[in-house]
N, C-alpha and C. Protein backbone atom coordinates (compact mmCIF):
# COMPACT_ATOMS: atom_id res chain seq x y z
N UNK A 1 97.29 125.27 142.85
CA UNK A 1 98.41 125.66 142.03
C UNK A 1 98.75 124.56 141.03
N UNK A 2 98.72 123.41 141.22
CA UNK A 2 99.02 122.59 140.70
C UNK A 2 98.09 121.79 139.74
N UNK A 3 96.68 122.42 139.80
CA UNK A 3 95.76 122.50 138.45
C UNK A 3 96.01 123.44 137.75
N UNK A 4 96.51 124.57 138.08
CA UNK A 4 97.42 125.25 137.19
C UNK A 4 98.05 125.46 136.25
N UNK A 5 99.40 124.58 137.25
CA UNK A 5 100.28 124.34 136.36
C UNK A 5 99.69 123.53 135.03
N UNK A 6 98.84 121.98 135.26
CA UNK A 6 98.47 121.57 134.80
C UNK A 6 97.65 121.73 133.09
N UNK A 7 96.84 122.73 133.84
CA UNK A 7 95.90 123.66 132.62
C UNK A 7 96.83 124.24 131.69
N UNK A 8 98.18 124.48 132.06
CA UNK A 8 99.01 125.34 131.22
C UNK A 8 99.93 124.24 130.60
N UNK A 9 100.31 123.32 131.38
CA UNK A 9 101.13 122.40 130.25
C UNK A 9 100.70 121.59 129.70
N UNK A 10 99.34 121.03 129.74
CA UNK A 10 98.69 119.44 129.32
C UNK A 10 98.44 119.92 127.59
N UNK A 11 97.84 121.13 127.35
CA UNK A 11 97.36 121.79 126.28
C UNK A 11 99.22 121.24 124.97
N UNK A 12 100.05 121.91 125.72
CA UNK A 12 101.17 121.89 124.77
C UNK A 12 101.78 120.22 124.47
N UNK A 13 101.67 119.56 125.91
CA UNK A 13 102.04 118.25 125.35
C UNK A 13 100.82 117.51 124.31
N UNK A 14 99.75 117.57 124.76
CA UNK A 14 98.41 117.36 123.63
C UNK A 14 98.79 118.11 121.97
N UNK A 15 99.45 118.98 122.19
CA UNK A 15 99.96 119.44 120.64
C UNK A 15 101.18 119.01 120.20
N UNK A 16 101.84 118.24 120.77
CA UNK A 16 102.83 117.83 120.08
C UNK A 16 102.39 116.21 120.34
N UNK A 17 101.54 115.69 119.91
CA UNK A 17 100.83 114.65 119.74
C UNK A 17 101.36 113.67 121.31
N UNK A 18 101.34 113.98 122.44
CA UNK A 18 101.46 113.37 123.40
C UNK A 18 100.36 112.93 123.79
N UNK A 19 99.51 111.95 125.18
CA UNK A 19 99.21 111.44 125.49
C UNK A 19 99.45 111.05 127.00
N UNK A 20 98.39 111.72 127.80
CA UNK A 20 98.80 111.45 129.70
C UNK A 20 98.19 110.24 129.52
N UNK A 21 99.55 109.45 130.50
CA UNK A 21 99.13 108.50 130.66
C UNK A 21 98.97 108.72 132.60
N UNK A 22 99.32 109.32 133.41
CA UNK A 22 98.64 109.53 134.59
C UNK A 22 99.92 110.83 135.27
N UNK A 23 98.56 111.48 135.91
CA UNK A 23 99.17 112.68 136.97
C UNK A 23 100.05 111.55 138.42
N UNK A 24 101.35 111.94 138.78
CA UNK A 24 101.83 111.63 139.68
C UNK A 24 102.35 112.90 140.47
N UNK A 25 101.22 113.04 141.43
CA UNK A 25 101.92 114.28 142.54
C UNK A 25 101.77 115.42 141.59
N UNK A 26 103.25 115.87 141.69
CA UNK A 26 103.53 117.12 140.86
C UNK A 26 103.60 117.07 139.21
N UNK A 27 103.65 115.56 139.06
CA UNK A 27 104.11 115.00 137.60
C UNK A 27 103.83 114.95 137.12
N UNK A 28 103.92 114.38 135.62
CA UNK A 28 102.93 114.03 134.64
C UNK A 28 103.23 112.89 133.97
N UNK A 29 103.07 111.82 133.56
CA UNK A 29 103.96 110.55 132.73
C UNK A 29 103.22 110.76 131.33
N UNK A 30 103.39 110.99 130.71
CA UNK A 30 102.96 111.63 128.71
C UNK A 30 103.62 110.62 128.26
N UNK A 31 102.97 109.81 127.15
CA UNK A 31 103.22 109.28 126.41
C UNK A 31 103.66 109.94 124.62
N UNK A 32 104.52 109.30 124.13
CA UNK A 32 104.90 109.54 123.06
C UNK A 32 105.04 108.75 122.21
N UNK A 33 104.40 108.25 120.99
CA UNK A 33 104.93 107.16 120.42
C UNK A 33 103.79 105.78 120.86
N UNK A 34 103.48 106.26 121.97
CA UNK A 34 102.37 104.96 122.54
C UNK A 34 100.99 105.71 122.88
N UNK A 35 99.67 104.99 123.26
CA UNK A 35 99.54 103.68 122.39
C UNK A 35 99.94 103.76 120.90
N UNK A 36 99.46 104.96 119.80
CA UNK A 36 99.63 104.50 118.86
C UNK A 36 101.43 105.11 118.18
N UNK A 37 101.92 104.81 117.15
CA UNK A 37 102.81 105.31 116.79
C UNK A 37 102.94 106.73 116.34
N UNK A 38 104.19 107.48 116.30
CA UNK A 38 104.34 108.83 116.28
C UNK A 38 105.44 108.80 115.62
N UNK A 39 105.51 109.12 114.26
CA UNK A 39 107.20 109.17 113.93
C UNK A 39 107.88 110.47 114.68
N UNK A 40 109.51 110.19 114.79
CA UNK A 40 109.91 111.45 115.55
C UNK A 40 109.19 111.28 116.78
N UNK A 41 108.71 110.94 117.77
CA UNK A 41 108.39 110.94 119.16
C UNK A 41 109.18 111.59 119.80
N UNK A 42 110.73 111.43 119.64
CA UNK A 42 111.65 111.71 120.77
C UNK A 42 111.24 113.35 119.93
N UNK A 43 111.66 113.50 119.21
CA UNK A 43 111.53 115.26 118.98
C UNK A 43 109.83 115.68 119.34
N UNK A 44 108.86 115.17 119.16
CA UNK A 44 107.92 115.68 119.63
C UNK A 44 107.99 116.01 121.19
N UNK A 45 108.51 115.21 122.22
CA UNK A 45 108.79 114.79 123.39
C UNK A 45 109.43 116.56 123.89
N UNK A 46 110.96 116.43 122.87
CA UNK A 46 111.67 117.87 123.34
C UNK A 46 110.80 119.52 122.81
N UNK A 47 110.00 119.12 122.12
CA UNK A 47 109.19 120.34 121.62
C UNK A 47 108.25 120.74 122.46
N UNK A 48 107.37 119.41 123.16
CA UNK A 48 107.02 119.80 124.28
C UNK A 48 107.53 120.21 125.37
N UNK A 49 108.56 119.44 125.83
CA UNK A 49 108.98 119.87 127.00
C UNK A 49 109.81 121.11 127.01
N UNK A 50 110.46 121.86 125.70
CA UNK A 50 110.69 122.84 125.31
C UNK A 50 109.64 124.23 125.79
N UNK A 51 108.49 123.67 124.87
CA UNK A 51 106.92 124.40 125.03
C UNK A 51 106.74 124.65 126.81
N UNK A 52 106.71 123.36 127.80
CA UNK A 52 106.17 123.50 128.97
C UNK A 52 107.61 124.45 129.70
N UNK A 53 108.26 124.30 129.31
CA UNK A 53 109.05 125.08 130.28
C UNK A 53 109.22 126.91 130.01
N UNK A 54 108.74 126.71 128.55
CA UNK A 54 108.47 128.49 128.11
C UNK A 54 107.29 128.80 129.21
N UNK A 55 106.32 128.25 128.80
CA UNK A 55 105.15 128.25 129.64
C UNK A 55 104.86 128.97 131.00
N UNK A 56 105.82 127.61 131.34
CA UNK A 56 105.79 127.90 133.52
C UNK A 56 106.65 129.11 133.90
N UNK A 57 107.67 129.65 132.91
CA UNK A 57 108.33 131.05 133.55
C UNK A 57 107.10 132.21 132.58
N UNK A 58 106.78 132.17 131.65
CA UNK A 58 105.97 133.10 131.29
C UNK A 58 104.81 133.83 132.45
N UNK A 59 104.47 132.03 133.34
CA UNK A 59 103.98 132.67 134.33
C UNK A 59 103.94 132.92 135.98
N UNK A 60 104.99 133.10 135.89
CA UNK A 60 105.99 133.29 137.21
C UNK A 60 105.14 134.12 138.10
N UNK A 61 104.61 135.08 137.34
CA UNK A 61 103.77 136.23 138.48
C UNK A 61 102.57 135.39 138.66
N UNK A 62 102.44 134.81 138.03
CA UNK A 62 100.65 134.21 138.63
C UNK A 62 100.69 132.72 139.62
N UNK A 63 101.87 132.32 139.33
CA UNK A 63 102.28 131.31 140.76
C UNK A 63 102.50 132.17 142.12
N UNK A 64 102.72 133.06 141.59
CA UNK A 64 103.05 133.71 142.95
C UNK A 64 101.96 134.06 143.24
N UNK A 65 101.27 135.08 142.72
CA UNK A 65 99.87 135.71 143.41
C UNK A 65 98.84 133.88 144.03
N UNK A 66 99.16 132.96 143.38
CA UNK A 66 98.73 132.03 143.86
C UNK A 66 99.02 130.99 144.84
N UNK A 67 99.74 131.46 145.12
CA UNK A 67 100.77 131.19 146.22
C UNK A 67 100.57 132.20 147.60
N UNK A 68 99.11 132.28 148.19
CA UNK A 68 98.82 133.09 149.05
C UNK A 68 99.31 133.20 150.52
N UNK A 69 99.54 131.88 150.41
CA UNK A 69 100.36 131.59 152.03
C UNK A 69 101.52 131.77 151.92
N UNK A 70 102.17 132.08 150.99
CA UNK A 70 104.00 131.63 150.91
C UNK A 70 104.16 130.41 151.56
N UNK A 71 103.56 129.45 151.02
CA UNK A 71 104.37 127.93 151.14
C UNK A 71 105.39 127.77 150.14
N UNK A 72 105.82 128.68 148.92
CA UNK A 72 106.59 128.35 148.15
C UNK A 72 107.72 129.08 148.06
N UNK A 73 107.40 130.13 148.77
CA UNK A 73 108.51 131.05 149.09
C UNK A 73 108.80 131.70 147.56
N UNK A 74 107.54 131.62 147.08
CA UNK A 74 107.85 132.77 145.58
C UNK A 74 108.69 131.51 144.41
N UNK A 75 109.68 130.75 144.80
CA UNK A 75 109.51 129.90 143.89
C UNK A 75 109.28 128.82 143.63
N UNK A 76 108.39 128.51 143.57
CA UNK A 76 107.47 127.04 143.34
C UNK A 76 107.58 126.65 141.92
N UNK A 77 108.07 127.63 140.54
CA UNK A 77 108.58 126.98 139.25
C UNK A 77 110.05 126.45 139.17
N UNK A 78 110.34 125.82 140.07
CA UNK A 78 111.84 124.68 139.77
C UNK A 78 110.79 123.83 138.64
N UNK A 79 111.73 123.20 137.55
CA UNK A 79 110.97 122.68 136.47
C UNK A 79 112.08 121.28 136.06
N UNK A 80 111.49 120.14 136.28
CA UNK A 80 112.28 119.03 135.40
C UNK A 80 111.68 118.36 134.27
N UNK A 81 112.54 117.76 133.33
CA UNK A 81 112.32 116.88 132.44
C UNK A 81 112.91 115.61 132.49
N UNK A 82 112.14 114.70 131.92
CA UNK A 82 113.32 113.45 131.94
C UNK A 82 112.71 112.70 130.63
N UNK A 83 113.39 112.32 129.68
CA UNK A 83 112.91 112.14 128.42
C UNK A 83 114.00 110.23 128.79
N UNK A 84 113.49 108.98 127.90
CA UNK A 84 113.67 108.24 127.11
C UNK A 84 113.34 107.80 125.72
N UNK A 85 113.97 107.03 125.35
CA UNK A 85 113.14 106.39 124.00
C UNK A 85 113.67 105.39 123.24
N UNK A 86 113.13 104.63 122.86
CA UNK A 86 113.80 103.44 121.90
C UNK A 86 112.51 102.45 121.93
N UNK A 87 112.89 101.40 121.48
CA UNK A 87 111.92 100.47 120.84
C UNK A 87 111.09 99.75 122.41
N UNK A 88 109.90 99.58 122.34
CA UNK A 88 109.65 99.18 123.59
C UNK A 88 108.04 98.85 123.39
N UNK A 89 107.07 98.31 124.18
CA UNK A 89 105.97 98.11 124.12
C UNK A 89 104.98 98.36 125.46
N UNK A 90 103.69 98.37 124.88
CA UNK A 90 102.97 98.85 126.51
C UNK A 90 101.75 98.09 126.24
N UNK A 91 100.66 98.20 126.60
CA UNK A 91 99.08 97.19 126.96
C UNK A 91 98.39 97.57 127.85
N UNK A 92 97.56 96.94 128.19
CA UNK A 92 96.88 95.90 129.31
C UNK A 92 97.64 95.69 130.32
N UNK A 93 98.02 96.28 131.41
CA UNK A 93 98.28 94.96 132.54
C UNK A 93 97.79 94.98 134.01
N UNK A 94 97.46 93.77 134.51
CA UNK A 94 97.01 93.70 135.70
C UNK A 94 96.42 92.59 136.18
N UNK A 95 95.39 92.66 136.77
CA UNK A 95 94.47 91.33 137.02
C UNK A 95 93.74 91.82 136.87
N UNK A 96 92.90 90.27 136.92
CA UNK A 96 91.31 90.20 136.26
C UNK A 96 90.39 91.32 136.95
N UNK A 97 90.91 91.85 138.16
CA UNK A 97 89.82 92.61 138.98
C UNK A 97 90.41 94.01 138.95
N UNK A 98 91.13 94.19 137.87
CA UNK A 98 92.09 95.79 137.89
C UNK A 98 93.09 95.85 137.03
N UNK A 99 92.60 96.55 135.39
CA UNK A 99 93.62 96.22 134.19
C UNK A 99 93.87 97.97 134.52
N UNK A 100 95.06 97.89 134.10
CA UNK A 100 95.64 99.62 133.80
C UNK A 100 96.57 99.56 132.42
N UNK A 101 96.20 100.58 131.74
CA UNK A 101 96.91 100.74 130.41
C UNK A 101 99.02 101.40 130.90
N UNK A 102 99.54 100.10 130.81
CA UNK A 102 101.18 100.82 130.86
C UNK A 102 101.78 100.69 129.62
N UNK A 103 102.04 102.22 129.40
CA UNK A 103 103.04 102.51 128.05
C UNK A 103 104.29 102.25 128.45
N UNK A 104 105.14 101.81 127.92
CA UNK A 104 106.56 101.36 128.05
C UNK A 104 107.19 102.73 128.16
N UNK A 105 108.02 102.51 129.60
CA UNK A 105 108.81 103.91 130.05
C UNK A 105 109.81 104.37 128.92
N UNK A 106 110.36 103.47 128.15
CA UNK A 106 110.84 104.02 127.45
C UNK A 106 110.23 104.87 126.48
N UNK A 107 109.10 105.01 126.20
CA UNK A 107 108.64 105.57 125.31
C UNK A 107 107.62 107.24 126.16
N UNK A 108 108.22 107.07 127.42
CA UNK A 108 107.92 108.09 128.52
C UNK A 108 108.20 109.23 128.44
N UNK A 109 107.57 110.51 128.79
CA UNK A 109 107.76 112.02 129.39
C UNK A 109 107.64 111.94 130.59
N UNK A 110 108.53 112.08 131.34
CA UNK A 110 108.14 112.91 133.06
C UNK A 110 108.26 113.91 133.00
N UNK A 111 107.62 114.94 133.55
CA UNK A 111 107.79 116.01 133.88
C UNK A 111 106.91 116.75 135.46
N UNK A 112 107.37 117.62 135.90
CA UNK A 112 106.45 117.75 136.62
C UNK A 112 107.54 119.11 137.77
N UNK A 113 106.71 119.72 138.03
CA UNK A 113 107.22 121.19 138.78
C UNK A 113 107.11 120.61 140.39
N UNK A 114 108.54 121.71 140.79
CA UNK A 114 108.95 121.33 142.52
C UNK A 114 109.61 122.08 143.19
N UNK A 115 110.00 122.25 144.25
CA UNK A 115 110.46 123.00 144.79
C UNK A 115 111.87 122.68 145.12
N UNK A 116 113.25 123.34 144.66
CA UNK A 116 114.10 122.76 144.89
C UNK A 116 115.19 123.09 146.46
């Protein structure tokens, strides 16, 4: 279910010039604005997350049919956002034996579907 969801929202944040920076669980952390610059980020940010939430009720019947066990009890689209933004920086960081690219949270999308 949750490649799913995936397949259906990654497409819309990729069009409003976002950028995964990694799947967490149910989540997603999208970059905006980072690595490279994006004027308007924060509005690209709400257009997506605008976009993903049309999305996940459009397909309400197909979570369900996918939802064969009823572990979700039919609703498994509870949907959050959590938007920041302002001036901030990201890179490189880690050690010598394990670099990971972190975009500055402020310049972050979370999102990610749950059960409430």
């Amino acid at each position: 279910m949750l490649n799913a969801y995936f397949d259906a929202v990654v497409p819309l944040i990729e069009a409003e010039g976002g950028v995964i920076d990694k799947y967490m669980g149910d989540g997603i952390m999208v970059l905006f604005g980072a690595p490279a610059t994006l004027p308007d980020h924060a509005l690209h940010a709400a257009r997506a997350a605008v976009a993903m939430v049309k999305a996940v009720h459009e397909r309400r019947e197909m979570w369900r049919k996918l939802d064969v066990r009823g572990a979700w009890g039919g609703e498994w689209v509870a949907d959050r956002r959590g938007r920041s933004h302002g001036q901030g920086g990201g890179g490189a960081i880690g050690s010598k034996r394990r670099l990971d690219y972190n975009g500055d949270r402020r310049h972050g999308e979370r999102g990610g579907a749950d059960r409430e």
